[in-house]
N, C-alpha and C. Protein backbone atom coordinates (compact mmCIF):
# COMPACT_ATOMS: atom_id res chain seq x y z
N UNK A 1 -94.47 59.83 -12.93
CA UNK A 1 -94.18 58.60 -13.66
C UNK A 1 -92.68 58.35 -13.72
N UNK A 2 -91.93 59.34 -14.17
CA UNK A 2 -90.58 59.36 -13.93
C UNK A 2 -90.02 58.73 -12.74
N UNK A 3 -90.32 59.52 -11.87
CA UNK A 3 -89.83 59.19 -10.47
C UNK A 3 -89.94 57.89 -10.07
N UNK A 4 -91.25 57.31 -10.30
CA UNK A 4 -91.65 55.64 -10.12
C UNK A 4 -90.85 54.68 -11.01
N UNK A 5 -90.12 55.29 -12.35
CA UNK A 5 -89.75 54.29 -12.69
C UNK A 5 -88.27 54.20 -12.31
N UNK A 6 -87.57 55.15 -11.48
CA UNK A 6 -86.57 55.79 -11.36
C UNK A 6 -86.82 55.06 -10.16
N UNK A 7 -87.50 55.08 -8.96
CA UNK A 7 -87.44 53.97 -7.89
C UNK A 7 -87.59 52.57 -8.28
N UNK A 8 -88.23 52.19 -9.24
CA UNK A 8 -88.34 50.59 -9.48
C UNK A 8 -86.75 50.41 -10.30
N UNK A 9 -86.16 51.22 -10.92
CA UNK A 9 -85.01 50.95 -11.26
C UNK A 9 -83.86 50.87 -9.92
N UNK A 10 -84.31 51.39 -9.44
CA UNK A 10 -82.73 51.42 -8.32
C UNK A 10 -83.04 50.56 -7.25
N UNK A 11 -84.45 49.92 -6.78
CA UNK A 11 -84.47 48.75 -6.29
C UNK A 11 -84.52 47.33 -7.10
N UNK A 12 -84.82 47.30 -8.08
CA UNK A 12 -84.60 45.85 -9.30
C UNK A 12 -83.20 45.82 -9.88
N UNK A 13 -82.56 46.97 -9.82
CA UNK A 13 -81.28 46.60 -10.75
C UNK A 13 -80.47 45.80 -9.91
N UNK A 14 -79.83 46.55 -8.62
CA UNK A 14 -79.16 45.60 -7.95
C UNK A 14 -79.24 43.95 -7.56
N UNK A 15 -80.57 43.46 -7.25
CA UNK A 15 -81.22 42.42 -7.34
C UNK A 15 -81.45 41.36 -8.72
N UNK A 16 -81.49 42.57 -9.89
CA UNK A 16 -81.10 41.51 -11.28
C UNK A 16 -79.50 41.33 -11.64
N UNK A 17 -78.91 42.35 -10.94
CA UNK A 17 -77.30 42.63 -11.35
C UNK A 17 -77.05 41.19 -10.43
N UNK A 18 -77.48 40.71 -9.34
CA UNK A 18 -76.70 39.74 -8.04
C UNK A 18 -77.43 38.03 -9.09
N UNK A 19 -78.48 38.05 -9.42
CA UNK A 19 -78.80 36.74 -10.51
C UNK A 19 -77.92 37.02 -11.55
N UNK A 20 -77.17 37.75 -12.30
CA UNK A 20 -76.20 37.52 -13.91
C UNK A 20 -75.01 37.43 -13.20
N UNK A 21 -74.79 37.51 -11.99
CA UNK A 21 -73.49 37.81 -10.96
C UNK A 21 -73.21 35.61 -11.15
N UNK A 22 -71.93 35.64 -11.39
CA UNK A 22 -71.33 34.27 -11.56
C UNK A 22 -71.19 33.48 -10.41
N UNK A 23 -71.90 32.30 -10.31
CA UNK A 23 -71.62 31.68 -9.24
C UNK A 23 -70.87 31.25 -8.63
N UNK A 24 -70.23 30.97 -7.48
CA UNK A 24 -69.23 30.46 -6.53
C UNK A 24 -69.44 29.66 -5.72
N UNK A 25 -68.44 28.79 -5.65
CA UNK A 25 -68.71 27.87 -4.13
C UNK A 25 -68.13 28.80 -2.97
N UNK A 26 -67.40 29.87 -2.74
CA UNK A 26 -67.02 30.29 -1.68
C UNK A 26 -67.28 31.63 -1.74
N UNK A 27 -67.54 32.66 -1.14
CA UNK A 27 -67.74 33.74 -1.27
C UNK A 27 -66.90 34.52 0.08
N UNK A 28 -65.95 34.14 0.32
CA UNK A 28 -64.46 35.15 0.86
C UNK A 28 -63.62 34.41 0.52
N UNK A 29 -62.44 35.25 0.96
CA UNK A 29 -61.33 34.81 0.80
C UNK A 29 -60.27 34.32 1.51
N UNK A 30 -59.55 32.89 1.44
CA UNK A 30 -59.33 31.92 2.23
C UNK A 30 -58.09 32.75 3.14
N UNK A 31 -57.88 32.20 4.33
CA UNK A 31 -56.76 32.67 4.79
C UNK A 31 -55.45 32.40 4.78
N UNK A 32 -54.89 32.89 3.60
CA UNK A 32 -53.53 32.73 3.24
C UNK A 32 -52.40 33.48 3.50
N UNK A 33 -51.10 32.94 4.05
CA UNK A 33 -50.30 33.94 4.90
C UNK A 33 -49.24 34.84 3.72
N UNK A 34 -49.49 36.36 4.37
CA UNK A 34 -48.93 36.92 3.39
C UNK A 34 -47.16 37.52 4.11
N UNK A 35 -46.37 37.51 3.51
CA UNK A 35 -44.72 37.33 4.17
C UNK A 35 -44.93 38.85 4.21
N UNK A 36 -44.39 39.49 5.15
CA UNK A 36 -44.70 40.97 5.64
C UNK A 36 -43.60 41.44 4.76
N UNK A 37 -42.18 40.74 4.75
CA UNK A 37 -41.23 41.55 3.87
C UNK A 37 -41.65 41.56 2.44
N UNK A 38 -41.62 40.28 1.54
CA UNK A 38 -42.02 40.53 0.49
C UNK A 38 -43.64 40.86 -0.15
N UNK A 39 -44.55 40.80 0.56
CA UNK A 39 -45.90 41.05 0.22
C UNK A 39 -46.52 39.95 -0.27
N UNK A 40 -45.96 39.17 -0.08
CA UNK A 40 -46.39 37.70 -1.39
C UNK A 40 -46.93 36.63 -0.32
N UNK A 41 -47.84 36.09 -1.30
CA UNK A 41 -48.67 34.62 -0.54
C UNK A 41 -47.40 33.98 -0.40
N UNK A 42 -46.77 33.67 0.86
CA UNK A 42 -45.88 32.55 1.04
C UNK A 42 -46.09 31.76 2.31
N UNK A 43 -46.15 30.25 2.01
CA UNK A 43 -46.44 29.02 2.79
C UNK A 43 -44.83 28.90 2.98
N UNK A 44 -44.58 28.87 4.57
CA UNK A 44 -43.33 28.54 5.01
C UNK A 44 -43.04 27.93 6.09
N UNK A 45 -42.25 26.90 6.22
CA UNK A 45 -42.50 26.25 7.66
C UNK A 45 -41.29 25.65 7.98
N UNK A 46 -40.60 25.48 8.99
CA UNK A 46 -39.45 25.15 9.17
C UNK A 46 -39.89 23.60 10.44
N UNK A 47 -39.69 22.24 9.49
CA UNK A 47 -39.89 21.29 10.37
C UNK A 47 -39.09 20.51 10.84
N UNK A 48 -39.24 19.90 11.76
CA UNK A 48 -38.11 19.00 13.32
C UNK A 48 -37.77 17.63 12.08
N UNK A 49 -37.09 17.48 11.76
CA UNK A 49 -37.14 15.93 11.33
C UNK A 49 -35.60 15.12 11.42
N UNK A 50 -35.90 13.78 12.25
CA UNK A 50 -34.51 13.21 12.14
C UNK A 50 -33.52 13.06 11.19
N UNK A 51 -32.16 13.75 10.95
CA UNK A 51 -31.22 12.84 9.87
C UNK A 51 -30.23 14.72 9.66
N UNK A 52 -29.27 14.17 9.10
CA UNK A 52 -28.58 15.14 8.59
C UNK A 52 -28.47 16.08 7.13
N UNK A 53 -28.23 17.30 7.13
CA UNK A 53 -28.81 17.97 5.99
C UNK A 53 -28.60 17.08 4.86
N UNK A 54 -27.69 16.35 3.81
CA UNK A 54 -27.56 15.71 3.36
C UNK A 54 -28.39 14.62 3.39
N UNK A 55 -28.51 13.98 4.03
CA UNK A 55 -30.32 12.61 4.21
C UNK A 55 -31.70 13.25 3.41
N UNK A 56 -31.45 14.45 4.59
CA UNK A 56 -33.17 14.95 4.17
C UNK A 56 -33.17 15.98 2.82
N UNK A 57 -32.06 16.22 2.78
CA UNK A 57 -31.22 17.10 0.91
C UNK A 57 -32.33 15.29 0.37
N UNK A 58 -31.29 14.61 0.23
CA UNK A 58 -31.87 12.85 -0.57
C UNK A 58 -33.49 13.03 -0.42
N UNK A 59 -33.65 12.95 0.48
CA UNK A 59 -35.25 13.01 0.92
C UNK A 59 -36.23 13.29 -0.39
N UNK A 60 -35.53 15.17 -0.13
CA UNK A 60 -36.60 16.10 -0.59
C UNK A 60 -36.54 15.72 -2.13
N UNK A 61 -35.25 15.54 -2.76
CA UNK A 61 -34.89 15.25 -4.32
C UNK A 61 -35.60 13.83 -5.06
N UNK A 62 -35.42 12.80 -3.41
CA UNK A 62 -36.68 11.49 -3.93
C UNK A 62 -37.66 12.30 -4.33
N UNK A 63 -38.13 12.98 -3.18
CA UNK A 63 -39.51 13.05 -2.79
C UNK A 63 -40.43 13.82 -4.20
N UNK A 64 -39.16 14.74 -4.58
CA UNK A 64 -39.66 15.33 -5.97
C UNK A 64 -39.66 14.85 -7.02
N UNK A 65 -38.98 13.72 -7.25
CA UNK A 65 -38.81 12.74 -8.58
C UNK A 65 -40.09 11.84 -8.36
N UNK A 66 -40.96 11.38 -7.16
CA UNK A 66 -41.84 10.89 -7.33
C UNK A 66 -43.48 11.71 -7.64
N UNK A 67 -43.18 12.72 -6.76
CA UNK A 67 -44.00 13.57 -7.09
C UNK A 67 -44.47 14.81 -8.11
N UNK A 68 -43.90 14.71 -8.61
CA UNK A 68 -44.09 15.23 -10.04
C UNK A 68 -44.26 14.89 -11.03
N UNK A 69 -45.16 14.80 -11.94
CA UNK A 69 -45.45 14.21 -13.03
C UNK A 69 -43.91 14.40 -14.23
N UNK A 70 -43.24 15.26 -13.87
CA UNK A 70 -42.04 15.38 -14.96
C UNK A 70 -41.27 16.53 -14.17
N UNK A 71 -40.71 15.20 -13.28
CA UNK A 71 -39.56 15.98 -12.38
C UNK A 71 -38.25 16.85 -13.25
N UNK A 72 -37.84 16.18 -14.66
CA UNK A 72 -37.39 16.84 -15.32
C UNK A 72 -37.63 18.66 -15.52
N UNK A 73 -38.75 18.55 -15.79
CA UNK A 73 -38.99 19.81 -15.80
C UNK A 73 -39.69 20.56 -14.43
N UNK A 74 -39.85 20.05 -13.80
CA UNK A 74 -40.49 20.58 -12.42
C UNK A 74 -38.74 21.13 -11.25
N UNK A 75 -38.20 20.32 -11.62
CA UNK A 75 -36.84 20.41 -10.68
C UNK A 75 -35.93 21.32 -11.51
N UNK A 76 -36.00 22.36 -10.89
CA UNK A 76 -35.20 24.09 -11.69
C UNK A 76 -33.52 23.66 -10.81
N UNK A 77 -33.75 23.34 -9.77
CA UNK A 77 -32.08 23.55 -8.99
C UNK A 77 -32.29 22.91 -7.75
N UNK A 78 -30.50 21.82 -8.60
CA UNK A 78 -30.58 21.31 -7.15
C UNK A 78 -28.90 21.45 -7.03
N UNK A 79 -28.95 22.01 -5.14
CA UNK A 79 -27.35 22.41 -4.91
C UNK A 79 -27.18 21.58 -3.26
N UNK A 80 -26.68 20.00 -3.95
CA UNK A 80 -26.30 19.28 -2.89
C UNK A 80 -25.27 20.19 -2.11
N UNK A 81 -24.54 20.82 -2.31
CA UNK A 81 -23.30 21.51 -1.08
C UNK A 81 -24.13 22.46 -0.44
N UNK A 82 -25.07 23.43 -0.35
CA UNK A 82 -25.77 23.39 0.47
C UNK A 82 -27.36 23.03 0.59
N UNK A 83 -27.63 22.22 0.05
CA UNK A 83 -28.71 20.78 0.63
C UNK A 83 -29.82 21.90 0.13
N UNK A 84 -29.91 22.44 -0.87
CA UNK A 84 -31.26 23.06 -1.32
C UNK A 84 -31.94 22.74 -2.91
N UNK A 85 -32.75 22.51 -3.26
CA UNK A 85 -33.97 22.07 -3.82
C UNK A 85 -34.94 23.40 -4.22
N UNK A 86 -35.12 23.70 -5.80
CA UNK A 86 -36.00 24.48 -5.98
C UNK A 86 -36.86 23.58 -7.26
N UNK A 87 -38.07 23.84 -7.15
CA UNK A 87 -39.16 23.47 -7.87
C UNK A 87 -40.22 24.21 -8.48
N UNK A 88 -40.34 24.21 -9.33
CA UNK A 88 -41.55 25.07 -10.45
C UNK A 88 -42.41 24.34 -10.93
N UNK A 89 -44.06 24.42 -10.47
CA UNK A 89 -44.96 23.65 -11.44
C UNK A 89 -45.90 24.33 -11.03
N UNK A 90 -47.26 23.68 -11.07
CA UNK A 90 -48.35 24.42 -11.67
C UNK A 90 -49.80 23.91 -10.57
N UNK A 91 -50.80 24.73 -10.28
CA UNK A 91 -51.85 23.90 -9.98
C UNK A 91 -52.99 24.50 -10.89
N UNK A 92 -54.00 23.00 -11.15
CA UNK A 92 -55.09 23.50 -11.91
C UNK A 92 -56.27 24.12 -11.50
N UNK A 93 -56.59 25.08 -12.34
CA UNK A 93 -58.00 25.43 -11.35
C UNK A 93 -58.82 26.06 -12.35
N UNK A 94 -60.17 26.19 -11.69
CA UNK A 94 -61.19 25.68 -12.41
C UNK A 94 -62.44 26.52 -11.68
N UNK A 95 -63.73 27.44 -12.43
CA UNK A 95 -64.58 27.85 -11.97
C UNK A 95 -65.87 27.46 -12.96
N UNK A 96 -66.81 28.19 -11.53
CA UNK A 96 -68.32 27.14 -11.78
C UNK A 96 -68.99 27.62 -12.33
N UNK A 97 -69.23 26.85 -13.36
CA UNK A 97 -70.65 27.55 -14.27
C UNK A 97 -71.96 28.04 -13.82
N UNK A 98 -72.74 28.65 -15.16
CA UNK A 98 -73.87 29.48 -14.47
C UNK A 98 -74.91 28.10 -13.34
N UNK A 99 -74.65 26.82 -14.43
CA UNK A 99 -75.43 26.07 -13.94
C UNK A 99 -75.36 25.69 -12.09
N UNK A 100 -74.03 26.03 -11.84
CA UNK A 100 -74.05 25.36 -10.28
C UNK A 100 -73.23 24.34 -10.43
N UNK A 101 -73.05 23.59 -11.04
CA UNK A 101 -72.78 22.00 -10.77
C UNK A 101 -71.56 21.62 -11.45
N UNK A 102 -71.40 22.39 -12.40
CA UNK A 102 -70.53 22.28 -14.06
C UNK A 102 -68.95 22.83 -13.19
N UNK A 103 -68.04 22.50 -13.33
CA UNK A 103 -66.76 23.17 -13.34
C UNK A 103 -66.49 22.95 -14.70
N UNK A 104 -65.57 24.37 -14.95
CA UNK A 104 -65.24 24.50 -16.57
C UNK A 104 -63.55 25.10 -16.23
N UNK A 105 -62.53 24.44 -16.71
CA UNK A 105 -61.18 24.99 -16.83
C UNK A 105 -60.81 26.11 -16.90
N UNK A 106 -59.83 26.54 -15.70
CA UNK A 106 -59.96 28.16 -16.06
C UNK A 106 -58.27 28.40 -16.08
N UNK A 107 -57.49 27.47 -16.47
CA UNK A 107 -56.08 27.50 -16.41
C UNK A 107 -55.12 26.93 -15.53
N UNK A 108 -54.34 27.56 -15.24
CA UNK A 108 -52.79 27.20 -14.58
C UNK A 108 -52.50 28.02 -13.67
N UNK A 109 -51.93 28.06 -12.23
CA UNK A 109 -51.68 29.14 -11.07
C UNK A 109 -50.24 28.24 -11.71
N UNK A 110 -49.04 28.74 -11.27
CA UNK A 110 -47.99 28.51 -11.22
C UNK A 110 -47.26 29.13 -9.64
N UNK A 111 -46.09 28.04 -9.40
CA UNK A 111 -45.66 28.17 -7.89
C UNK A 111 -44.51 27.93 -7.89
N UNK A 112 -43.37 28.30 -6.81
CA UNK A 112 -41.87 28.13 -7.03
C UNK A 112 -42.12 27.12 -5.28
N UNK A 113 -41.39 26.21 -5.56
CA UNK A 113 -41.46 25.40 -4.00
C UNK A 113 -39.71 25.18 -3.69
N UNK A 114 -39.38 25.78 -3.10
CA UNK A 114 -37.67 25.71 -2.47
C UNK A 114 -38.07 24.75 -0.98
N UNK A 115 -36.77 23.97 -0.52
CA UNK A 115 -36.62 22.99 0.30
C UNK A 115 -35.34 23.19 0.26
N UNK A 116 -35.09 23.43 1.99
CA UNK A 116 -33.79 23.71 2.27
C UNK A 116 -33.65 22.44 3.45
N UNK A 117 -32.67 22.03 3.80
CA UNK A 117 -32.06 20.88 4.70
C UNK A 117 -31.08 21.77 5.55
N UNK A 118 -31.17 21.58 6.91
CA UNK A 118 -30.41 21.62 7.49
C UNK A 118 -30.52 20.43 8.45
N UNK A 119 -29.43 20.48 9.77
CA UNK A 119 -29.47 19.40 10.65
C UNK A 119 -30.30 19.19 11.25
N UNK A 120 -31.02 17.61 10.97
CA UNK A 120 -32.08 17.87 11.70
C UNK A 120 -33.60 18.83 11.55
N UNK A 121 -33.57 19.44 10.71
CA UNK A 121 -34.62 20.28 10.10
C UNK A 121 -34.97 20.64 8.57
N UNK A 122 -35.87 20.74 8.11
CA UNK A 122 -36.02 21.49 6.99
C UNK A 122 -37.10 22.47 6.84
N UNK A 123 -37.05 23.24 5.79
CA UNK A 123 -37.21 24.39 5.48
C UNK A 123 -38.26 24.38 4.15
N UNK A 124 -39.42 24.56 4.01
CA UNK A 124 -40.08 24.85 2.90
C UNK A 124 -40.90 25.92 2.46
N UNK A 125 -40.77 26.36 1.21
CA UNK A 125 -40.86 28.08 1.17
C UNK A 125 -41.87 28.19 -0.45
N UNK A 126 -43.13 27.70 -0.41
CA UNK A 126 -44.20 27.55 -1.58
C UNK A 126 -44.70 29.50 -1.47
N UNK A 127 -44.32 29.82 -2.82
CA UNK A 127 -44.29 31.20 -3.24
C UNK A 127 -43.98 31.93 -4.39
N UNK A 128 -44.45 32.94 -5.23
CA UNK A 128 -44.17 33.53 -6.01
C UNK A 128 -45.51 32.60 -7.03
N UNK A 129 -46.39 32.70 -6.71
CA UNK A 129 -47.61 32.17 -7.15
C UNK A 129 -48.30 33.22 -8.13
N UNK A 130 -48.64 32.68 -9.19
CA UNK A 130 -48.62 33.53 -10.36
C UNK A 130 -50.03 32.76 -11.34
N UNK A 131 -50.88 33.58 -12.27
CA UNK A 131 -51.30 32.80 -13.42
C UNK A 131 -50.81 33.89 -14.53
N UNK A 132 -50.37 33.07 -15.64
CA UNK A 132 -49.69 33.54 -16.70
C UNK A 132 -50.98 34.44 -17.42
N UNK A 133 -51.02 35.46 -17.72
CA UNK A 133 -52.16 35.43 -19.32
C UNK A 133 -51.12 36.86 -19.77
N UNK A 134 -51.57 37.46 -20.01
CA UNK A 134 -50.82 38.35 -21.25
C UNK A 134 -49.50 38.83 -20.64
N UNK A 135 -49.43 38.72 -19.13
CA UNK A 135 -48.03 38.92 -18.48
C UNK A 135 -48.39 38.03 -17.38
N UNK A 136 -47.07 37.87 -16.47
CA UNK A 136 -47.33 37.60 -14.67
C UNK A 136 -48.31 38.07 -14.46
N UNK A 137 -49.35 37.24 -13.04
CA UNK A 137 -50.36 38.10 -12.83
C UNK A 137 -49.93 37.56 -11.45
N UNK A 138 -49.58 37.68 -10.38
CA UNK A 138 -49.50 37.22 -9.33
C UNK A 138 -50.82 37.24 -8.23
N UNK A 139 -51.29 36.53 -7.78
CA UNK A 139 -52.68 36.18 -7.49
C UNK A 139 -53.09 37.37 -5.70
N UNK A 140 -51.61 37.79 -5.90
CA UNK A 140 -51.97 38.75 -4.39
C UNK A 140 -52.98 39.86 -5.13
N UNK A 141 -53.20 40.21 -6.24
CA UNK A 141 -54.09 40.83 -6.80
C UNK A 141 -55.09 40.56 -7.00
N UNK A 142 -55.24 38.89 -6.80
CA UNK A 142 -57.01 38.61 -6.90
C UNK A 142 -57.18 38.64 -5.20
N UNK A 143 -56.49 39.05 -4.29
CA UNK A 143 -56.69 39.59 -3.01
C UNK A 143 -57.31 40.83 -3.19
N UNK A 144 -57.70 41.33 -3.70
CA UNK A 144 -57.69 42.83 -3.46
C UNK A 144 -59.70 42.83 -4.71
N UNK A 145 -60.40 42.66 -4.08
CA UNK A 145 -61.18 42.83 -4.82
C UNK A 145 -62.33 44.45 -5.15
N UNK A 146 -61.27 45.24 -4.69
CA UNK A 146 -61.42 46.60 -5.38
C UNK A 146 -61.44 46.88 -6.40
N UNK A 147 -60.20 45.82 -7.11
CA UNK A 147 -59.81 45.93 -8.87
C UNK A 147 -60.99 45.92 -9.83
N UNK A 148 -60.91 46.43 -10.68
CA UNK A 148 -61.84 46.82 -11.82
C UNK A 148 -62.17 45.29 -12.51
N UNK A 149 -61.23 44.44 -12.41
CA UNK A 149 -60.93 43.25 -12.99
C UNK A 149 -61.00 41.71 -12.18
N UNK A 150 -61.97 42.32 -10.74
CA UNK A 150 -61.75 41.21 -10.03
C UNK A 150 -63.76 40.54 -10.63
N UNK A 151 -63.75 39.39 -10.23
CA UNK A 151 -64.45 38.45 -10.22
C UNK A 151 -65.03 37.60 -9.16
N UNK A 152 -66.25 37.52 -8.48
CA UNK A 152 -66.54 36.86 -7.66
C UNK A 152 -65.48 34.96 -7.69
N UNK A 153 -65.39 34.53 -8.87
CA UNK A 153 -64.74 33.41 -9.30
C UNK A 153 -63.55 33.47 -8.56
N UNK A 154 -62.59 34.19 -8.14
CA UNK A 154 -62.18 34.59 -7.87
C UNK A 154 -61.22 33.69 -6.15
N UNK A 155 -62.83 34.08 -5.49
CA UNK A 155 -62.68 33.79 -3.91
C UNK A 155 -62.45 31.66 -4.37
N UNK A 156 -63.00 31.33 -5.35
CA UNK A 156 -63.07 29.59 -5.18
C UNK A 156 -61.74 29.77 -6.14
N UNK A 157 -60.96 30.34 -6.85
CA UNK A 157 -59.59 30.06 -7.29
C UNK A 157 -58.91 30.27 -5.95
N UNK A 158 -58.66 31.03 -5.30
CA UNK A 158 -57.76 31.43 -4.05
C UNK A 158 -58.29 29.53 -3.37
N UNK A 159 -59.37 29.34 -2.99
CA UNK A 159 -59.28 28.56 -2.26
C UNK A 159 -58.66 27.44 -2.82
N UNK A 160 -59.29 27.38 -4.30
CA UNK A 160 -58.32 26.24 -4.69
C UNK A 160 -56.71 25.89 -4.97
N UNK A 161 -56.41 27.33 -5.16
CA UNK A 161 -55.13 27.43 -4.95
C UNK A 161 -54.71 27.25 -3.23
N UNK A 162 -55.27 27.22 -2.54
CA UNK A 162 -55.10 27.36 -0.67
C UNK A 162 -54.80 25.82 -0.40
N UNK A 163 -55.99 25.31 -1.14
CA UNK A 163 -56.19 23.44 -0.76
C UNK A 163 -55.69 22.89 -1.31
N UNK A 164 -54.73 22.97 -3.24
CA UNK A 164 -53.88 22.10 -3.61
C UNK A 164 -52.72 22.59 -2.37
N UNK A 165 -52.12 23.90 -2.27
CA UNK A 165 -50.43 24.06 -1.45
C UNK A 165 -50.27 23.41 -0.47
N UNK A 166 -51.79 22.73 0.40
CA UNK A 166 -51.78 22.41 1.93
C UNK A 166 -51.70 20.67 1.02
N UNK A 167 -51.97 20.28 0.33
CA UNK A 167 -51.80 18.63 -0.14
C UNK A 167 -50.58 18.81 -0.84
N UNK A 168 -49.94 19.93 -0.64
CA UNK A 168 -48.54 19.69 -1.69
C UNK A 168 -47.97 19.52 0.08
N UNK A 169 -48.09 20.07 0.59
CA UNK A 169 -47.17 20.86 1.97
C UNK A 169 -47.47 19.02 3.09
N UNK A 170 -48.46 18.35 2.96
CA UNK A 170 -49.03 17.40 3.40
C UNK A 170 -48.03 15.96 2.44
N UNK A 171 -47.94 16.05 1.17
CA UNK A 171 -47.50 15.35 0.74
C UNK A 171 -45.64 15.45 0.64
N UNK A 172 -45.61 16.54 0.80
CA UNK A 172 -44.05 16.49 1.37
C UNK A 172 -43.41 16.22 2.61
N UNK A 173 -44.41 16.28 3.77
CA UNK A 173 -44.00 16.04 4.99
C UNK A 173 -43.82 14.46 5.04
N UNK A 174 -44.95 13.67 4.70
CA UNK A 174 -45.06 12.04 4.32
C UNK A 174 -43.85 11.65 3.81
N UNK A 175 -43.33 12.23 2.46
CA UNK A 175 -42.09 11.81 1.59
C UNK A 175 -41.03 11.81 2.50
N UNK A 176 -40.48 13.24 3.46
CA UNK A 176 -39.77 13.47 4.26
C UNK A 176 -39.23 12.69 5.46
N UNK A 177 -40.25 11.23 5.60
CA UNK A 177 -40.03 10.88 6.84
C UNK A 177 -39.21 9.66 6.32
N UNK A 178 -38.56 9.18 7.39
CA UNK A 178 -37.44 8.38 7.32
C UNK A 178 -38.55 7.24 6.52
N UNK A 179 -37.38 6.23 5.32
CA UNK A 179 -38.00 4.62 4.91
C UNK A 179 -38.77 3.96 6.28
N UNK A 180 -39.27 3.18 6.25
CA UNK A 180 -39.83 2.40 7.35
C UNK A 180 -38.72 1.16 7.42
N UNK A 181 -37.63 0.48 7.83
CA UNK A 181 -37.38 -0.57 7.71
C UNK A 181 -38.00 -1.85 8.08
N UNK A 182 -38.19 -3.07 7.27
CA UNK A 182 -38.74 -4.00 7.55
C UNK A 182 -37.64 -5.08 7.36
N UNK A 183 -37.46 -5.55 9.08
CA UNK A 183 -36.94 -6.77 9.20
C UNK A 183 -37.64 -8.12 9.42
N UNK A 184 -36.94 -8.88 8.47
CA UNK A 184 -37.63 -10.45 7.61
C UNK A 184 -36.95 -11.42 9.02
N UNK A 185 -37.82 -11.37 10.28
CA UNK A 185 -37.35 -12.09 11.03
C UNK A 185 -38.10 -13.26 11.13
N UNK A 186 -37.73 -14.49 10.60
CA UNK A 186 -38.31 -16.00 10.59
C UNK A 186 -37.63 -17.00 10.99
């Protein structure tokens, strides 16, 4: 009798443990590039664009006064003599209830976005990605789902953190490009 209930336990538990197991829309983890020197999720890209460091310096400083809900506080440093731009804000994110359907608030990732100008090129360096709770938690740790403390929830924060940086990285290239001029020829 023992033994039988000792096999119906070790084939039902795992199978009731995977139904109380929290649902996800993604179940791995997105491919995000990790900088070999510092260890850290960093999005970096160095792009071709017409104008001189100074233009695209203007550019990036528009580009952040429009895009930020409170460029005041989003814009940490700006050093026109050499044409660099640092930025601090936040993306929201959010995991799925038992129901499936429900997203419920699950806080703030925080991100440092530097923009460097040179001739003809610039430089953007989205990194040091963090969610605050009782200290820094830097999210290269919800990489690692060995931790005692990881969460299936987990794999759909990474992604959502993956898919706001690529609409931040998307919406800065747009800002970056020269005005369009329109000549009123009649």
């Amino acid at each position: 009798m023992r033994r039988g209930f000792l096999f119906i336990m070790v084939c039902v538990f795992p199978f009731v443990g995977s139904l109380m197991a929290q649902k996800t829309q993604h179940n791995d983890f997105p491919n995000m590039p990790i900088d070999e020197n510092t260890k850290l999720v960093t999005y970096r890209e160095v792009v071709q664009q017409q104008g001189n460091s100074s233009v695209l310096y203007d550019r990036a400083v528009k580009w952040a006064n429009g895009y930020f809900s409170n460029p005041m506080v989003a814009i940490k440093k700006t050093d026109q003599n050499n044409t660099t731009l640092v930025c601090e804000s936040n993306i929201k994110i959010s995991t799925l209830a038992k129901d499936g359907k429900t997203w419920t608030a699950a806080g703030f990732v925080y991100y440092t976005l530097t923009i460097e100008a040179k001739e003809n090129r610039y430089r953007y360096t989205i990194t040091d990605i963090y969610k605050k709770e009782s200290a820094r938690f830097p999210i290269e740790k919800w990489l690692d789902n060995s931790r005692p403390e990881w969460t299936s929830a987990r794999y759909d924060h990474l992604h959502q953190i993956d898919e706001a940086v690529h609409k931040i990285i998307e919406a800065l290239k747009e800002g970056m490009q020269p005005e369009k001029v329109i000549i009123d020829e009649w």
